[in-house]
Protein backbone atom coordinates (compact mmCIF):
# COMPACT_ATOMS: atom_id res chain seq x y z
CA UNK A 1 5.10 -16.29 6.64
CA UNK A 2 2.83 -15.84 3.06
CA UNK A 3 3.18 -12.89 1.58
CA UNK A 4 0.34 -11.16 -0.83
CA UNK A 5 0.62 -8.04 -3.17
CA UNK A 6 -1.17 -4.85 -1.94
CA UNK A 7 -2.34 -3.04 -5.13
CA UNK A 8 -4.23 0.75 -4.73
CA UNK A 9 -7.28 0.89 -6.51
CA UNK A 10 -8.24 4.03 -5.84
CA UNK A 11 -5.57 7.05 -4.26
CA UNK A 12 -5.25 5.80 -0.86
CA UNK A 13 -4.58 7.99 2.34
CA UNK A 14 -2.99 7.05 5.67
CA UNK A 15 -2.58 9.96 7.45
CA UNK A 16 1.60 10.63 8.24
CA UNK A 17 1.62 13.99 10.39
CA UNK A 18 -0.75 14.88 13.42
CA UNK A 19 -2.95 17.98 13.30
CA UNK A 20 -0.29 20.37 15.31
CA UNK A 21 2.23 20.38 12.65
CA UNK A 22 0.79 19.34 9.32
CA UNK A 23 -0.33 23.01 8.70
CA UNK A 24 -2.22 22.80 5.63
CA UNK A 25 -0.76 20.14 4.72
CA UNK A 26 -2.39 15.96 4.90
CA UNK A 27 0.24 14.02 3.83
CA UNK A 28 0.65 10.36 3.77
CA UNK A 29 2.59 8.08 5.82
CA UNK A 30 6.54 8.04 4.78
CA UNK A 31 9.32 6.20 7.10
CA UNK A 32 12.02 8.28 8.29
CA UNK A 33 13.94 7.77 4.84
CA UNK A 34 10.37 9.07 3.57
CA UNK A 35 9.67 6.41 1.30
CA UNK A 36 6.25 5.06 1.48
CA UNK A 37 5.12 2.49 4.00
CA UNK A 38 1.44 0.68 5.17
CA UNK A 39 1.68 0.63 8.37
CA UNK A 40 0.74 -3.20 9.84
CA UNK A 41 -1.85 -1.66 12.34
CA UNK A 42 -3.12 -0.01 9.75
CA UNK A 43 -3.91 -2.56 7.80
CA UNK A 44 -4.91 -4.76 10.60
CA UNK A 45 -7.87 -2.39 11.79
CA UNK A 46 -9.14 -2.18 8.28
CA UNK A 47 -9.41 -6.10 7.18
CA UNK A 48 -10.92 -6.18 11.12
CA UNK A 49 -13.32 -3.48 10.43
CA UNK A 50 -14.46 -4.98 6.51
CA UNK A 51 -14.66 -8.90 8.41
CA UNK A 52 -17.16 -7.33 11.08
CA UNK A 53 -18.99 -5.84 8.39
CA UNK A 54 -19.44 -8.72 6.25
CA UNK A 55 -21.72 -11.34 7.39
CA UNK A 56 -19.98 -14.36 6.01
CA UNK A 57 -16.67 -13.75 7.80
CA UNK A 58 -18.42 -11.89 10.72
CA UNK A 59 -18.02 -15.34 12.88
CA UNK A 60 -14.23 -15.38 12.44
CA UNK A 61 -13.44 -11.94 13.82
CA UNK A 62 -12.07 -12.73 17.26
CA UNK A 63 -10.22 -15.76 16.05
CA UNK A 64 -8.16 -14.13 13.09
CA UNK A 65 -7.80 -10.47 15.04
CA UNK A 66 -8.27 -11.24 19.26
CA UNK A 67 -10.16 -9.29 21.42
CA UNK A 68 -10.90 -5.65 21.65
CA UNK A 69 -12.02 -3.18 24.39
CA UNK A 70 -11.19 -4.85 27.69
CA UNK A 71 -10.31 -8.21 25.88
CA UNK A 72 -6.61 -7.63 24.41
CA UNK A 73 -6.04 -11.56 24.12
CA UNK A 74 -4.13 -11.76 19.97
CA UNK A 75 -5.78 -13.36 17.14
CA UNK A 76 -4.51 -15.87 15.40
CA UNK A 77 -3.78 -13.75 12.13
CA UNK A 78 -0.70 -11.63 12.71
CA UNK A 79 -0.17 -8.57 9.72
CA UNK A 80 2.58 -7.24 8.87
CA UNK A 81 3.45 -4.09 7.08
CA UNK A 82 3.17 -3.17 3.26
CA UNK A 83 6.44 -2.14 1.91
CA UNK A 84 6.78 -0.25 -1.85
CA UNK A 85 7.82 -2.64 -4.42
CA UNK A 86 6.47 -0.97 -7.65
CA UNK A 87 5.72 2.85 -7.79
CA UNK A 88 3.43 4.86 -10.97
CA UNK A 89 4.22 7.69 -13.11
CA UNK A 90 1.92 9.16 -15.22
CA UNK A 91 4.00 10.29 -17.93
CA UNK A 92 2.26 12.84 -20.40
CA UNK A 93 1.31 10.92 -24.22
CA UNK A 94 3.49 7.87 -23.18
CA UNK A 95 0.87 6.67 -20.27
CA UNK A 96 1.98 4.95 -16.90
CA UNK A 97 5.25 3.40 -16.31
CA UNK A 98 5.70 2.10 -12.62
CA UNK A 99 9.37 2.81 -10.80
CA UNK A 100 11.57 0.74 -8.22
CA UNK A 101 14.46 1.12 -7.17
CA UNK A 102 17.48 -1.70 -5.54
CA UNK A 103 16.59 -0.92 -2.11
CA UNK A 104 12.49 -1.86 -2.40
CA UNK A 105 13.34 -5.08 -4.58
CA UNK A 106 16.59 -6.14 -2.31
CA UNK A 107 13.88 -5.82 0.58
CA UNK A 108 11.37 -8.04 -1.82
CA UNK A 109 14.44 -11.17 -2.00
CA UNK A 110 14.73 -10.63 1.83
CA UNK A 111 11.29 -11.78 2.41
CA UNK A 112 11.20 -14.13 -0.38
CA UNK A 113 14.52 -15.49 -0.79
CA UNK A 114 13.76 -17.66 -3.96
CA UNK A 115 13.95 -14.16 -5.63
CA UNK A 116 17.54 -13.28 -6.73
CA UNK A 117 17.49 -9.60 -8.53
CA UNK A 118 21.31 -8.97 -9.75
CA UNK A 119 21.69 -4.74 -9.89
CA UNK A 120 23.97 -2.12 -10.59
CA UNK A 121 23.11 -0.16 -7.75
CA UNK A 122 24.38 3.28 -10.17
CA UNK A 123 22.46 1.62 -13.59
CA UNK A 124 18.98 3.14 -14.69
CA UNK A 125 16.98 0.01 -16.05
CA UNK A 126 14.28 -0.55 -17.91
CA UNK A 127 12.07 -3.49 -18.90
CA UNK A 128 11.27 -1.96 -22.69
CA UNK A 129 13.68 -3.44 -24.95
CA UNK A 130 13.35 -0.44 -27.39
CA UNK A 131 15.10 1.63 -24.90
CA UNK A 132 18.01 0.30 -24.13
CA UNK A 133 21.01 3.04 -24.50
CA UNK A 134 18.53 5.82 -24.58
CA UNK A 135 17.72 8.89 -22.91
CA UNK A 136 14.56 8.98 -21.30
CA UNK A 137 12.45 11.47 -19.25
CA UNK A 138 10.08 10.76 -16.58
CA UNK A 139 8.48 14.12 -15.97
CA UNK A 140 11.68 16.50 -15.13
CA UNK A 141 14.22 13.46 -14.01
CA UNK A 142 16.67 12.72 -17.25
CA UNK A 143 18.15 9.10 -17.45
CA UNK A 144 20.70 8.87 -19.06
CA UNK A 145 22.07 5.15 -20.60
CA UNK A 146 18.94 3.04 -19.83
CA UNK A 147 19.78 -0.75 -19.82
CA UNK A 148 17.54 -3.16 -20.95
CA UNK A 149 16.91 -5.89 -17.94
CA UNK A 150 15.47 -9.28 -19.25
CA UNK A 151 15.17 -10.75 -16.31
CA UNK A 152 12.20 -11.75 -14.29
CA UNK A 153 11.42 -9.19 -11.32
CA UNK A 154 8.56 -9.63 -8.87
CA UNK A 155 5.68 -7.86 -10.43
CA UNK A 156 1.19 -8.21 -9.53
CA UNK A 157 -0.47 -9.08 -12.45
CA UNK A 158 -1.87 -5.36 -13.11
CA UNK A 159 1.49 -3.97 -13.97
CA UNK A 160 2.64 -4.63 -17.74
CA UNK A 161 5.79 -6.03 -17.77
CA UNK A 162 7.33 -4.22 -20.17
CA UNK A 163 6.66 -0.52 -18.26
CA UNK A 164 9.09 -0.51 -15.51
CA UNK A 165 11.92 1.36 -14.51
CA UNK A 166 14.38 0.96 -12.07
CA UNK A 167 16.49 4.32 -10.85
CA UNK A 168 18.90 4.46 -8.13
CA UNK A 169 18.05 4.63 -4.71
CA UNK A 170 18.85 8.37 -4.26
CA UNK A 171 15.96 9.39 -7.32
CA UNK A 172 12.71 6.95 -6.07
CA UNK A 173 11.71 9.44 -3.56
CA UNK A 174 11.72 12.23 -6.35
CA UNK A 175 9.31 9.41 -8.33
CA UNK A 176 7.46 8.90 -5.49
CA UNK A 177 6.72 12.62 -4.75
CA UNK A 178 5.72 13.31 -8.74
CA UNK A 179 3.71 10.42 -9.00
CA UNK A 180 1.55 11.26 -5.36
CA UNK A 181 -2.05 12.09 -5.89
CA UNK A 182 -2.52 15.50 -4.69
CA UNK A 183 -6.07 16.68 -4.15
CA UNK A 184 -7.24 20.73 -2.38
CA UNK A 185 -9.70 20.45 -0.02
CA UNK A 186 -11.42 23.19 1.26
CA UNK A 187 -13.87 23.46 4.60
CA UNK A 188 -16.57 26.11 4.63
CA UNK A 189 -17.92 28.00 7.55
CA UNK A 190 -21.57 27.32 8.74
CA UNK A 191 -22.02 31.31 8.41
CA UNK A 192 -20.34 34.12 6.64
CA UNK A 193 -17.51 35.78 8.62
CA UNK A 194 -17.48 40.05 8.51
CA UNK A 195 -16.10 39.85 5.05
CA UNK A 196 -19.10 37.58 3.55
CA UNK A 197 -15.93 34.66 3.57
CA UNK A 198 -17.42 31.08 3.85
CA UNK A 199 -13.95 29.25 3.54
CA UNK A 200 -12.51 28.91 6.57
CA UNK A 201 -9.58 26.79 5.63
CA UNK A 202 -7.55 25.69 2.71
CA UNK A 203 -5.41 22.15 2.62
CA UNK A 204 -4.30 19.51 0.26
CA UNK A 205 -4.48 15.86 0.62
CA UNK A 206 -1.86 13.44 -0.64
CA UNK A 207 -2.85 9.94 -1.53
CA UNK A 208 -0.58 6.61 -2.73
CA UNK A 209 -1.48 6.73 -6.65
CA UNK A 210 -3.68 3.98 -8.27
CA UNK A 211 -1.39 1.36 -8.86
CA UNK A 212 1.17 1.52 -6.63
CA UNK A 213 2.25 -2.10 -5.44
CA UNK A 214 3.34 -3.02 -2.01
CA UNK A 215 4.31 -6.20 -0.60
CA UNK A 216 2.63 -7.59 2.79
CA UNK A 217 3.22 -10.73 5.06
CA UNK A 218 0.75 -12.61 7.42
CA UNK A 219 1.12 -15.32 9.54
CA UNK A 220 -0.66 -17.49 11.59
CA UNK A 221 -0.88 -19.25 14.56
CA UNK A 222 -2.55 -21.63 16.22
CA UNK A 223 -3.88 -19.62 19.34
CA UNK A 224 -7.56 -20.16 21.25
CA UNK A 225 -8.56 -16.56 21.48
CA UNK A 226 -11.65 -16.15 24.48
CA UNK A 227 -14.45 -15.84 23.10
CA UNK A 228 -16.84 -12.83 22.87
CA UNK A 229 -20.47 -12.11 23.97
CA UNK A 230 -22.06 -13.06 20.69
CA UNK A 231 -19.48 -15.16 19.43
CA UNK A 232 -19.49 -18.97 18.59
CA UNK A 233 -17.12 -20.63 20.57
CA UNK A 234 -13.89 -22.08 18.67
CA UNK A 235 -11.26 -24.27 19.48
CA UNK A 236 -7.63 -24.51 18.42
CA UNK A 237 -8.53 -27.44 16.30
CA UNK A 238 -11.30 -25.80 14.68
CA UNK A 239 -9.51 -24.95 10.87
CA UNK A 240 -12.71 -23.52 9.60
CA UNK A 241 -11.57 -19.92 10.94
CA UNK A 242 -8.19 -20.19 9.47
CA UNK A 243 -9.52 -22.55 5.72
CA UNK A 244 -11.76 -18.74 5.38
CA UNK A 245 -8.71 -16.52 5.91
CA UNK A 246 -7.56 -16.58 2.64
CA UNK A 247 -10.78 -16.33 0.96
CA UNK A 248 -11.19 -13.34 3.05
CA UNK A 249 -7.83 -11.18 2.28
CA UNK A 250 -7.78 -11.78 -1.20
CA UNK A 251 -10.36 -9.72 -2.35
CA UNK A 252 -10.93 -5.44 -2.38
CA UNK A 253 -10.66 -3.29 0.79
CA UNK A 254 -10.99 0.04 1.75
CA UNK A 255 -8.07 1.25 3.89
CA UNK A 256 -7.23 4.34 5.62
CA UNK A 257 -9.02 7.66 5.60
CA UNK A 258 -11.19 9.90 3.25
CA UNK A 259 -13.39 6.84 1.95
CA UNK A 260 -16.39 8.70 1.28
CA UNK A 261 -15.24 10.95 -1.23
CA UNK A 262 -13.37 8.34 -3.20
CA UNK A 263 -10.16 7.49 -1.39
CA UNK A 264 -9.16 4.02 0.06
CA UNK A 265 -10.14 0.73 -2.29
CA UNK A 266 -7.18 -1.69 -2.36
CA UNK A 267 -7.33 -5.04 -3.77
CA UNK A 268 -5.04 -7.80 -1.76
CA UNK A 269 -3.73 -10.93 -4.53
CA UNK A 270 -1.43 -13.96 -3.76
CA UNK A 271 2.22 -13.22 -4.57
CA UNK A 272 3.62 -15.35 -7.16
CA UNK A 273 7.08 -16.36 -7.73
């Protein structure tokens, strides 16, 4: 298993509620503990639908993702999920600081056990020096008696190292709701109703912020997929396929919906110990 930082680019929306009971409401993808998740199919169908689109890696599409349509044989690329690591909050005239918690970063030393993070699960933390033993207030949460952690933590290169908190588990889904892009949307009637009305409904988006960090894991194996009509035929020795993979993932994205007015553009970086 390699595992890869998932940064947002851009607010990104995967949709978490079907049409019958969102109201007028489109809000993202949460788990049952309603923290934030990618979920692996997600992901999957959008590196499959930028590689089909892209006519250097357009060759490699059946052997990383399998068939489609009638053709379900797997590819040789298998994606996991993206699970929150590092969360950002806009605080007013002090800029972004970016929020964990023990649960994401225990999850982060699971996957990569050459991480060791040692946590008070109760302690507020903080990566600034300058406030350690102070009182600090991100939007409307108060923390109180903010320890200074020197340590290294698992961090992409776009967050600043010395910007992070780390609250208990019970306050990161209050961070993670303040620091949600919300957006109103608005769709219009083709005529005017009785009333001269053109709207004919009201509804907010939510989207993961710019910046949030999540953690993903592929794998591969060494599989012959059957080829396609159209495709070059491969082999299982054939490493060309597999020597382009990284190449491919490491670059921007767009994933889930609402990419034409602005919404989706990831960027996918090796994770560094």
């Amino acid at each position: 298993m390699t595992l890869a930082w998932l940064t947002c680019q851009e607010p990104v929306h995967i949709g978490g509620a079907d049409s019958s009971s969102r109201g007028n409401n489109n809000p993202i993808y949460r788990l049952p503990d309603r923290s934030p998740a990618i979920p692996g199919s997600s992901l999957r169908g959008a590196l499959r639908e930028h590689a089909q689109t892209d006519p250097t890696y357009q060759p490699h599409v059946t052997q990383w993702f399998g068939g489609q349509h009638n053709n379900i044989s797997p590819g040789s690329i298998g994606i996991g999920w993206g699970w929150p690591v590092w969360f950002p909050l806009h605080v007013l005239g002090y800029g972004n600081w970016w929020v964990s918690c023990p649960a994401w970063l225990t999850r982060v030393c699971q996957l990569d056990p050459s991480w060791t993070v040692n946590l008070d699960p109760t302690q507020v933390y903080s990566t600034c020096p300058d406030l350690n033993g102070q009182t600090v207030y991100l939007r409307w949460l108060k923390l109180t008696n903010v320890q200074h952690y020197s340590d290294s933590l698992p961090l992409p290169d776009s967050i600043h190292s010395k910007r992070c908190f780390i609250v208990p588990d019970e306050h990161i889904n209050l961070m993670v709701d303040m620091g949600l892009v919300r957006q109103p949307r608005v769709s219009l009637k083709d005529e005017p109703d009785e009333k001269g009305n053109l709207v004919d409904n009201l509804f907010a988006v939510e989207g993961l912020p710019p910046g949030a960090a999540f953690l993903i894991s592929w794998t591969q194996r060494d599989i012959t997929p059957p080829t396609e009509e159209g495709d070059t035929p491969q082999t299982a020795s054939d490493n060309s396929a597999l020597d382009q993979w990284p190449n491919f993932l490491h670059q921007e994205h767009d994933l889930g919906g609402l990419w034409s007015v602005g919404y989706g553009r990831i960027k996918i970086a090796p994770f560094h110990n």
